[in-house]
N, C-alpha and C. Protein backbone atom coordinates (compact mmCIF):
# COMPACT_ATOMS: atom_id res chain seq x y z
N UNK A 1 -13.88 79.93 47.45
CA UNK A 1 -13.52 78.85 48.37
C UNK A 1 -12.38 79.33 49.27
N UNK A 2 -12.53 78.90 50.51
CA UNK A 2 -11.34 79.24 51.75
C UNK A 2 -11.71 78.36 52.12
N UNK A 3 -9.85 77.87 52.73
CA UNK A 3 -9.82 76.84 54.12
C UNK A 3 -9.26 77.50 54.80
N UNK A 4 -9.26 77.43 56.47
CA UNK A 4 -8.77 78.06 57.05
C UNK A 4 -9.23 77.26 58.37
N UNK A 5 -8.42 78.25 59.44
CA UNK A 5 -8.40 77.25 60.63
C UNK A 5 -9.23 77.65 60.96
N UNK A 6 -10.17 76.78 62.26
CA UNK A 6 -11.62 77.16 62.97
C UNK A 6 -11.48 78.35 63.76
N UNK A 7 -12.52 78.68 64.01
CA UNK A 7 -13.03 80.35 64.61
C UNK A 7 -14.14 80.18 65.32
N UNK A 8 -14.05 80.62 66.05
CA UNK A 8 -15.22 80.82 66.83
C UNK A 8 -16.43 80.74 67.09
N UNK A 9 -16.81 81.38 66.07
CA UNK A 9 -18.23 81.57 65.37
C UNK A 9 -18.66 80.09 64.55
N UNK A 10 -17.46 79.21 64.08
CA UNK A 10 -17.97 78.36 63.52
C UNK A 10 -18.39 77.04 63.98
N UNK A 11 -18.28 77.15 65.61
CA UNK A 11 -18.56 76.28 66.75
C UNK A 11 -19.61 75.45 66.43
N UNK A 12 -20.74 76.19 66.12
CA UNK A 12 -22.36 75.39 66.44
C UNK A 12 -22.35 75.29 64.81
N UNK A 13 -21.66 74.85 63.71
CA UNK A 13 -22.01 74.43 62.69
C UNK A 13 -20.88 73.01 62.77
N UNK A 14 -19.86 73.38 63.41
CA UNK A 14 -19.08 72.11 63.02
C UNK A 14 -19.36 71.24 64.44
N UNK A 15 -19.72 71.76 65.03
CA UNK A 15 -20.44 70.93 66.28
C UNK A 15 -21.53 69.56 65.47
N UNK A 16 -22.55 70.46 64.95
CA UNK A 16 -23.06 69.94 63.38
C UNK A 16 -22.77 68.67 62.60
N UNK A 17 -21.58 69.06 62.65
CA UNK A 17 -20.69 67.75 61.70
C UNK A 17 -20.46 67.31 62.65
N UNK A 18 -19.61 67.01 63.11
CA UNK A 18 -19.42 66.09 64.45
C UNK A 18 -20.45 64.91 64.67
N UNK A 19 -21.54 65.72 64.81
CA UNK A 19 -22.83 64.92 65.56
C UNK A 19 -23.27 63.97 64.02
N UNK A 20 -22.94 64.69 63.30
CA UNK A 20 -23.46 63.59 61.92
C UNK A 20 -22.15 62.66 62.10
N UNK A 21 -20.43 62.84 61.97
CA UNK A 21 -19.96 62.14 62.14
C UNK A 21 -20.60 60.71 63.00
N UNK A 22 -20.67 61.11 63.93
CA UNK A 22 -20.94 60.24 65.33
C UNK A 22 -21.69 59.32 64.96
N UNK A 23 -22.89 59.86 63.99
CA UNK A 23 -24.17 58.80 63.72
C UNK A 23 -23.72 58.21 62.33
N UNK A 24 -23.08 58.59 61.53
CA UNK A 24 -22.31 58.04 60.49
C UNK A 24 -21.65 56.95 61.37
N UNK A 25 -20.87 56.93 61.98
CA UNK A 25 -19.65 55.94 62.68
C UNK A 25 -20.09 54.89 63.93
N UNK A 26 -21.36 55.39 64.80
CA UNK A 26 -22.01 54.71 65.49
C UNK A 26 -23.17 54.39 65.49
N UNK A 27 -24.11 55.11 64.75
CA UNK A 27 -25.58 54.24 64.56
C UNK A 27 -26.31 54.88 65.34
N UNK A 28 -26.79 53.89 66.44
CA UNK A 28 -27.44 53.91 67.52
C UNK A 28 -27.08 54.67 68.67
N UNK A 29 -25.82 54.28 68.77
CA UNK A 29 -24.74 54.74 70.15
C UNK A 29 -24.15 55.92 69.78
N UNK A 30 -24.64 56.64 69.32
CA UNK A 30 -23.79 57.67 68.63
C UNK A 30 -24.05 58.90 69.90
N UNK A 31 -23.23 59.78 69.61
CA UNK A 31 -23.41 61.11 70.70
C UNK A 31 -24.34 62.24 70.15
N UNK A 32 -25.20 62.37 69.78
CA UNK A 32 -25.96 63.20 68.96
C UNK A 32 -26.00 64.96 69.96
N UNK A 33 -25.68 64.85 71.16
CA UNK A 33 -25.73 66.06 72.25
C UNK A 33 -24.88 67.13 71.67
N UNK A 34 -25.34 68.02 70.76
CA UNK A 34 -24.52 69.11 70.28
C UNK A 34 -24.05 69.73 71.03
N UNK A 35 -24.31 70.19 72.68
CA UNK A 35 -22.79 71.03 73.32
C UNK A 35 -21.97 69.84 73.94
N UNK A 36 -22.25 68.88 73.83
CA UNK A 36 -21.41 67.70 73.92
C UNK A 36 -20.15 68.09 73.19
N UNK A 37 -20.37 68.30 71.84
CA UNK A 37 -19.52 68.53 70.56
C UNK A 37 -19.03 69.79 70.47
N UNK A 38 -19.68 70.71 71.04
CA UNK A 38 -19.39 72.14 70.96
C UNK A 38 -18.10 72.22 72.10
N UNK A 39 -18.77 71.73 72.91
CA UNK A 39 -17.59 71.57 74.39
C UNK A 39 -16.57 71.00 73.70
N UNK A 40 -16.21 70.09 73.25
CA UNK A 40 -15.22 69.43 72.85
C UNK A 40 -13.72 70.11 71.77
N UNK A 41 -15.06 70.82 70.84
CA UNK A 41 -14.17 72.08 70.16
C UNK A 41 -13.60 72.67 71.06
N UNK A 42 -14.44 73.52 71.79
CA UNK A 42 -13.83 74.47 72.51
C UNK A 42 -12.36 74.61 73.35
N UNK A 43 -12.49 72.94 74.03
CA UNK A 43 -11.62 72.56 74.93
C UNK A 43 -10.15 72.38 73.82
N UNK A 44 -10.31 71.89 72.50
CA UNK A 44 -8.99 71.99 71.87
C UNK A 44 -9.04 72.55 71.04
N UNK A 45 -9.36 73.51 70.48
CA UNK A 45 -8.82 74.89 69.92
C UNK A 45 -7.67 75.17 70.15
N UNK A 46 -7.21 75.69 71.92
CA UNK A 46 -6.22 76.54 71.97
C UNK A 46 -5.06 75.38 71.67
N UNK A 47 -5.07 73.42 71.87
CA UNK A 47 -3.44 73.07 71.38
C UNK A 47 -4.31 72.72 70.10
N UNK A 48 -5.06 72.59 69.45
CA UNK A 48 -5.41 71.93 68.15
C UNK A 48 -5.54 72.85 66.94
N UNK A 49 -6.03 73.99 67.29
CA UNK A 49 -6.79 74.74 66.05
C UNK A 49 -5.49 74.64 65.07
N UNK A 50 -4.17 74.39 64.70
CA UNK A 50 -3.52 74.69 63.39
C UNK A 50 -4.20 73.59 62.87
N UNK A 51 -4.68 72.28 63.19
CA UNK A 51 -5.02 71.08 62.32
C UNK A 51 -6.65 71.27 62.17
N UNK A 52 -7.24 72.30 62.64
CA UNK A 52 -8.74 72.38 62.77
C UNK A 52 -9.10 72.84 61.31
N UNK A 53 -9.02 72.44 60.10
CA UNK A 53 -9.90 73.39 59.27
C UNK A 53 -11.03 73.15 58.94
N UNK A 54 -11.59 74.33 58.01
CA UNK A 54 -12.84 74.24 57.97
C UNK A 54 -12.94 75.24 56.35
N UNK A 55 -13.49 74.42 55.81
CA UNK A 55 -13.97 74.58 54.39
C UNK A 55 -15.10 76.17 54.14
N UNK A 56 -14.64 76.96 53.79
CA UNK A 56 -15.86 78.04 53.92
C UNK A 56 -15.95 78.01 52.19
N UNK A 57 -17.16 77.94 51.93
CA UNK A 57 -17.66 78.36 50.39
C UNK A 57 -19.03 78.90 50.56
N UNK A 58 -18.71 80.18 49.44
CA UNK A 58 -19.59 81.32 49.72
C UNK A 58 -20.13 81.80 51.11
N UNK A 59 -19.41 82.21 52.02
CA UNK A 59 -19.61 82.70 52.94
C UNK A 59 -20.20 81.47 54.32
N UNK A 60 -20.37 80.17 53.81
CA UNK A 60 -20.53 79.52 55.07
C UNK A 60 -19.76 78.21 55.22
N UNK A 61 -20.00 77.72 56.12
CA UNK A 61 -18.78 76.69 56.23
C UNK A 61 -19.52 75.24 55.97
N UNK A 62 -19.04 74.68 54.94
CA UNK A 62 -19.51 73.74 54.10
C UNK A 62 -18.69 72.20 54.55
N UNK A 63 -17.11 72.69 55.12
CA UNK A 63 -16.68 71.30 55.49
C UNK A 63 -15.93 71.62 56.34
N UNK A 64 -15.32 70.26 56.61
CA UNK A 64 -14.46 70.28 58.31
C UNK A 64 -13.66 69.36 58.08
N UNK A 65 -12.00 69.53 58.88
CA UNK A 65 -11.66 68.52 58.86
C UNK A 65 -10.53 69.23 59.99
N UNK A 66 -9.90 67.52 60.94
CA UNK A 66 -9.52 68.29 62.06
C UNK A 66 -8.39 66.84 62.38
N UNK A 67 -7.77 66.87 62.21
CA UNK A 67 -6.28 66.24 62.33
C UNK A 67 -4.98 67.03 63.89
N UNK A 68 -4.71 66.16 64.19
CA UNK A 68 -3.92 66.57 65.44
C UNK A 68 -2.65 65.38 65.59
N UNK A 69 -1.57 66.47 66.17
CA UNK A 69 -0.75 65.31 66.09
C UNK A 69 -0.01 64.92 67.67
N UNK A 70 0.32 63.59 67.53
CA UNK A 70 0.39 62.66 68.53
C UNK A 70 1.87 62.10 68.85
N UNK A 71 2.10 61.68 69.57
CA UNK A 71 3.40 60.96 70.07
C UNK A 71 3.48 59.50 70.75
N UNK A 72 3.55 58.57 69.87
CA UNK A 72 3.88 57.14 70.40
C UNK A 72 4.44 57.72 71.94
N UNK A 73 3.75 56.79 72.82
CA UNK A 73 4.16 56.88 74.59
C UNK A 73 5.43 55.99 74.68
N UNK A 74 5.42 54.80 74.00
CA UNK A 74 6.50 53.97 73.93
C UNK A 74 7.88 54.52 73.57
N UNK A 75 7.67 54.52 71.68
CA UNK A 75 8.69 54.87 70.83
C UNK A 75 9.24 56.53 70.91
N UNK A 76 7.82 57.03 71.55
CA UNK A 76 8.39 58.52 70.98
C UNK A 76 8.62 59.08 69.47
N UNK A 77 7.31 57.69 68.57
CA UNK A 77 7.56 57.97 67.48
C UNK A 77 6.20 59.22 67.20
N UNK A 78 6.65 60.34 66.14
CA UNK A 78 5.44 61.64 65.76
C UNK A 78 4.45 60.74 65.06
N UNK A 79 3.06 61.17 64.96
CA UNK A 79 2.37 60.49 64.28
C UNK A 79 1.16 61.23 64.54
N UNK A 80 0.72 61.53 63.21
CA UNK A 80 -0.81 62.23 62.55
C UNK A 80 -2.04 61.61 63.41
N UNK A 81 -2.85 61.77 63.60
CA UNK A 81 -3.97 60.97 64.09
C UNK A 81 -5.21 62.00 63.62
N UNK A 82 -6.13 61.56 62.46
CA UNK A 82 -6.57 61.79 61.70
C UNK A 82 -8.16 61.71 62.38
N UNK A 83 -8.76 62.80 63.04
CA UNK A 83 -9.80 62.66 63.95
C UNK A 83 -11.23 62.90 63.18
N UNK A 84 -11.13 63.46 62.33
CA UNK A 84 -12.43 63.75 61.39
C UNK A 84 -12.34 64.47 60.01
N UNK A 85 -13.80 63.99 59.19
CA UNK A 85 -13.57 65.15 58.28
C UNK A 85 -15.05 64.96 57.45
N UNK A 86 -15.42 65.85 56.95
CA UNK A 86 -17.07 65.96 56.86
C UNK A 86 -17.26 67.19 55.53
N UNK A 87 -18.19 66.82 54.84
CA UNK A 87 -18.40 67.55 53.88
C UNK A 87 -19.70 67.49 53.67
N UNK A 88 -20.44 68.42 53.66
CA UNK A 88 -21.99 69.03 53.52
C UNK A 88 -22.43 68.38 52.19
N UNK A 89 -23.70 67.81 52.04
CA UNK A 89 -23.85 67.04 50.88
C UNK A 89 -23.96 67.85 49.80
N UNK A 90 -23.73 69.51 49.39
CA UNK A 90 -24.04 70.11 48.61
C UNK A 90 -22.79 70.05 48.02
N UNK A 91 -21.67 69.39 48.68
CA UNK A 91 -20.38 69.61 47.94
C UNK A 91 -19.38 68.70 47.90
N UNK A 92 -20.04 67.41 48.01
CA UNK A 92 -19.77 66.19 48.23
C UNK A 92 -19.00 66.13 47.19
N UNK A 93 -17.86 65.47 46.65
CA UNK A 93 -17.33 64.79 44.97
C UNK A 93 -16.92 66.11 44.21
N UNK A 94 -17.09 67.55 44.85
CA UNK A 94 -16.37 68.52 44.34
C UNK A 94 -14.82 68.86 44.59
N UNK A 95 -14.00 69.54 43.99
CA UNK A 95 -13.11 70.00 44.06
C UNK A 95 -12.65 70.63 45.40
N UNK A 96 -13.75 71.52 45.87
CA UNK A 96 -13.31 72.30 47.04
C UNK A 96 -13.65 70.89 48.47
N UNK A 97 -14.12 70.03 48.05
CA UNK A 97 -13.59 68.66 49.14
C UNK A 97 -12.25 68.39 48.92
N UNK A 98 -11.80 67.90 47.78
CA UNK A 98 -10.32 67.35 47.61
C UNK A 98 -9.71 68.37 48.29
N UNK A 99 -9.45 69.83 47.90
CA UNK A 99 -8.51 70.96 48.29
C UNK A 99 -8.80 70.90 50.09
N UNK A 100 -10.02 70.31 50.37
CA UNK A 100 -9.46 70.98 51.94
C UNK A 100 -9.11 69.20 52.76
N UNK A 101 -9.24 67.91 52.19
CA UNK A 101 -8.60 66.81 52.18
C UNK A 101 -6.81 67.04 52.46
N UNK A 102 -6.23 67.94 51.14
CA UNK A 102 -5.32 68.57 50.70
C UNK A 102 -3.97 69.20 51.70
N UNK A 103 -5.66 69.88 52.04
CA UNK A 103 -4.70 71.09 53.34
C UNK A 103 -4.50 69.89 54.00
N UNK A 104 -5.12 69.09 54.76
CA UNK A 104 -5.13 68.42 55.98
C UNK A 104 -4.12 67.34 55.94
N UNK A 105 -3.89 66.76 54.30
CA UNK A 105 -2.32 66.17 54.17
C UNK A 105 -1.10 67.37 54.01
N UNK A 106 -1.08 68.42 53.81
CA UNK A 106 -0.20 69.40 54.01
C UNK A 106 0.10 69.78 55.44
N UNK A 107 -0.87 70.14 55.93
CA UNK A 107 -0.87 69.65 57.60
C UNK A 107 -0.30 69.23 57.93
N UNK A 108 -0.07 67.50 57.73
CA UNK A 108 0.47 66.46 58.03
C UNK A 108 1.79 66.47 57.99
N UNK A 109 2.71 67.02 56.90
CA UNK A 109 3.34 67.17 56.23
C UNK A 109 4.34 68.15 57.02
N UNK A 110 3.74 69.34 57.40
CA UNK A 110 4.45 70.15 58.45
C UNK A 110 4.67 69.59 59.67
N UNK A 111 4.39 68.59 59.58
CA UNK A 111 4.57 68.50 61.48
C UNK A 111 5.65 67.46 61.19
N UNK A 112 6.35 67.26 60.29
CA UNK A 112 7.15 66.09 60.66
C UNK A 112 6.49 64.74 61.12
N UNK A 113 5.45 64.24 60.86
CA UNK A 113 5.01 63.10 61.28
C UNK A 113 5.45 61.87 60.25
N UNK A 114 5.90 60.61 60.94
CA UNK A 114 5.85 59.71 59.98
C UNK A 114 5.08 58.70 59.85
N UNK A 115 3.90 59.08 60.41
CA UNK A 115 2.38 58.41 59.46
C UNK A 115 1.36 59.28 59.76
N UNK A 116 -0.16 58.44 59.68
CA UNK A 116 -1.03 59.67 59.51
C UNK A 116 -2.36 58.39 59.78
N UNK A 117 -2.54 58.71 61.20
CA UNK A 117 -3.33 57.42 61.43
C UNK A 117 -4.85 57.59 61.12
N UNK A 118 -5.62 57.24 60.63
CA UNK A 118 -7.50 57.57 61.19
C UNK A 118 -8.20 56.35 60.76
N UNK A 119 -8.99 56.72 61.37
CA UNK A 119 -10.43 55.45 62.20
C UNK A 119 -11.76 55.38 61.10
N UNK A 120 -11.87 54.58 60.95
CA UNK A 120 -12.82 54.84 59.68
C UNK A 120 -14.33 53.40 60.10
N UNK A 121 -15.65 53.74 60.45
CA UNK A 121 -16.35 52.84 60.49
C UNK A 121 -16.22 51.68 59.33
N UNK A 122 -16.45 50.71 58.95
CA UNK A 122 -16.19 49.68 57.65
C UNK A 122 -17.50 50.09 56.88
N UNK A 123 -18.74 50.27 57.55
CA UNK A 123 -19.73 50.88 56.80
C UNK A 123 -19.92 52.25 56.19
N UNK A 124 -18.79 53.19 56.25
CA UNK A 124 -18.74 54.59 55.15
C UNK A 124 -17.55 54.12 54.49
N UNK A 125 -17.94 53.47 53.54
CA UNK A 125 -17.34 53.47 52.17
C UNK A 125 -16.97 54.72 51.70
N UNK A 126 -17.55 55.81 51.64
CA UNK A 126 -16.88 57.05 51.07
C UNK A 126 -15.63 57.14 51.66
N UNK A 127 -15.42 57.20 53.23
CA UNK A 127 -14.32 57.34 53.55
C UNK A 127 -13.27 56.67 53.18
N UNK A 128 -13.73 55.37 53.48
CA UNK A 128 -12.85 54.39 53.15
C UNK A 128 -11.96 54.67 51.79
N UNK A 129 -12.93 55.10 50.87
CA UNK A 129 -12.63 55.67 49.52
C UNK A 129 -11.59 56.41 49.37
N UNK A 130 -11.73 57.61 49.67
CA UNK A 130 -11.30 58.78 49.99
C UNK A 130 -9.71 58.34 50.65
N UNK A 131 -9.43 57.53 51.69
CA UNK A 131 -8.38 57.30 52.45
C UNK A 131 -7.85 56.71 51.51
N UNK A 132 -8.55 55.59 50.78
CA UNK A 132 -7.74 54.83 49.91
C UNK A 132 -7.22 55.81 48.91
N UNK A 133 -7.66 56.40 48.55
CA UNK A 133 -6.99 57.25 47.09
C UNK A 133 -6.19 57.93 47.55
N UNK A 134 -5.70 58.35 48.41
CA UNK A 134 -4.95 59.04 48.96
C UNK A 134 -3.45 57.77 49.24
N UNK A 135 -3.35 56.88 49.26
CA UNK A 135 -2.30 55.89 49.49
C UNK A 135 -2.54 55.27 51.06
N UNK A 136 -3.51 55.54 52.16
CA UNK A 136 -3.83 55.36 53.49
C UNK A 136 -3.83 53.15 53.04
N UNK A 137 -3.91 52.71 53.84
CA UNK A 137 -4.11 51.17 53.79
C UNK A 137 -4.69 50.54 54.91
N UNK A 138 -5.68 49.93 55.29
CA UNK A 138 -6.08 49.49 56.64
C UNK A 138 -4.58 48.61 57.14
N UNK A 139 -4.70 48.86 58.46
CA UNK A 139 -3.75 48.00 59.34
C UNK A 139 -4.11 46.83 60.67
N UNK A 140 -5.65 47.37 60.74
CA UNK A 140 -6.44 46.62 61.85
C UNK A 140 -7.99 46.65 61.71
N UNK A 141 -8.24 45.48 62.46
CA UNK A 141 -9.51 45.28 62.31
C UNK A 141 -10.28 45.35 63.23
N UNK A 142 -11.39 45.97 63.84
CA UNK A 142 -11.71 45.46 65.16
C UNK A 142 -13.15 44.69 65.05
N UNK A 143 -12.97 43.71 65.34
CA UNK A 143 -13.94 42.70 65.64
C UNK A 143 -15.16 42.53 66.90
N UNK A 144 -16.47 42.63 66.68
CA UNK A 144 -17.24 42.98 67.98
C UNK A 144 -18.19 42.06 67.80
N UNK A 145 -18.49 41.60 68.86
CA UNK A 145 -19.41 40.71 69.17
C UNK A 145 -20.72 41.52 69.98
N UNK A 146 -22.03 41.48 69.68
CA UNK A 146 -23.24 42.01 70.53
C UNK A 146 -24.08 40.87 71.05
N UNK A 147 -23.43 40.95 72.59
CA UNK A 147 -24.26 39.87 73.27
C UNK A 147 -25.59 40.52 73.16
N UNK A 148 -26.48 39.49 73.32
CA UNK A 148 -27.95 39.80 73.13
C UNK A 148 -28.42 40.10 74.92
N UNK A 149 -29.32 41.11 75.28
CA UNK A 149 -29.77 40.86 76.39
C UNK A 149 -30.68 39.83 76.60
N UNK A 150 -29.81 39.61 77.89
CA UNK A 150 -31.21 38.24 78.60
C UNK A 150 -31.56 38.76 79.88
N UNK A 151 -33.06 38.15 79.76
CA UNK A 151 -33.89 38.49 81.05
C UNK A 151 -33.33 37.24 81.99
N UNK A 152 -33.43 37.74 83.23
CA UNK A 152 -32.90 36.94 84.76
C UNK A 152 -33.82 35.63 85.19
C-alpha cells in the first residue's frame, strides 16, 4: 500500500473516480465527460497536488482523495474544503481506505486550518458514515424543489 500525491499518469484513472463521484452525488445531472474531469485535474495540480492523494495498492491506483485549502473572503478565516474521495469497490471497508482517509486528515492538520468543510449528497450514506466517524457533523441543509415541466 502507498499514498502519495497525484502524478501524471494517474490522470485518466482518477478522472474515473470523479465521474463516478459526479453520478454518486448527482444522478441524472451528473458530468459523466471524462476530459471534463481530466481537464480539471490538470488545471489544479500545480496549486493543489499536496492535498491530491491517491491510494496505490499493488501497483494501481485503487483510491483518491483530494482536499484543498481555502480562505473565508470575509473573516480571513483558513479552512479545509474537503472536495472528494473515492475508493474502488475492491477495497471498500479495508484498512488501506481508512489510512488514505488518514493522510487527508493529516493534510488537514498541516495547513493550520480550523475546520475541514465537505459536501456530501444525503443519499451516500457511506460517506455520510465515514465523515461521521471521523467527528465531521452536518451544519446545513439544502433544500430543492423540482418544478415539473409544463407545456405552453
Amino acid at each position: 500500500m502507498n499514498i502519495r500525491p497525484i502524478k501524471q499518469e494517474d490522470l485518466v484513472q482518477v478522472a474515473e473516480f470523479e465521474k463516478e463521484i459526479s453520478v454518486i452525488s448527482f444522478g441524472s445531472e451528473a458530468v459523466t465527460d471524462l476530459e471534463f474531469h481530466q481537464r480539471k485535474l490538470e488545471k489544479a495540480i500545480p496549486r493543489e497536488r499536496e492535498g491530491m492523494l491517491v491510494l496505490e495498492l499493488e501497483g494501481r491506483v485503487a483510491g483518491w482523495l483530494w482536499m484543498t485549502l481555502k480562505e473565508n473572503f470575509v473573516t480571513k478565516e483558513k479552512y479545509i474544503q474537503f472536495k472528494s474521495f473515492y475508493a474502488a469497490e475492491s477495497c471498500r471497508g479495508t484498512e488501506a481506505v481508512t489510512a488514505l482517509f488518514e493522510a487527508g486528515m493529516e493534510f488537514a492538520g498541516r495547513q493550520e486550518a480550523r475546520r475541514i468543510v465537505g459536501h456530501v449528497h444525503v443519499s451516500n450514506l457511506p460517506m455520510r458514515v465515514l465523515y461521521k466517524n471521523y467527528g465531521f457533523a452536518p451544519t446545513h441543509l439544502t433544500m430543492e424543489y423540482k418544478v415539473q415541466d409544463q407545456e405552453a
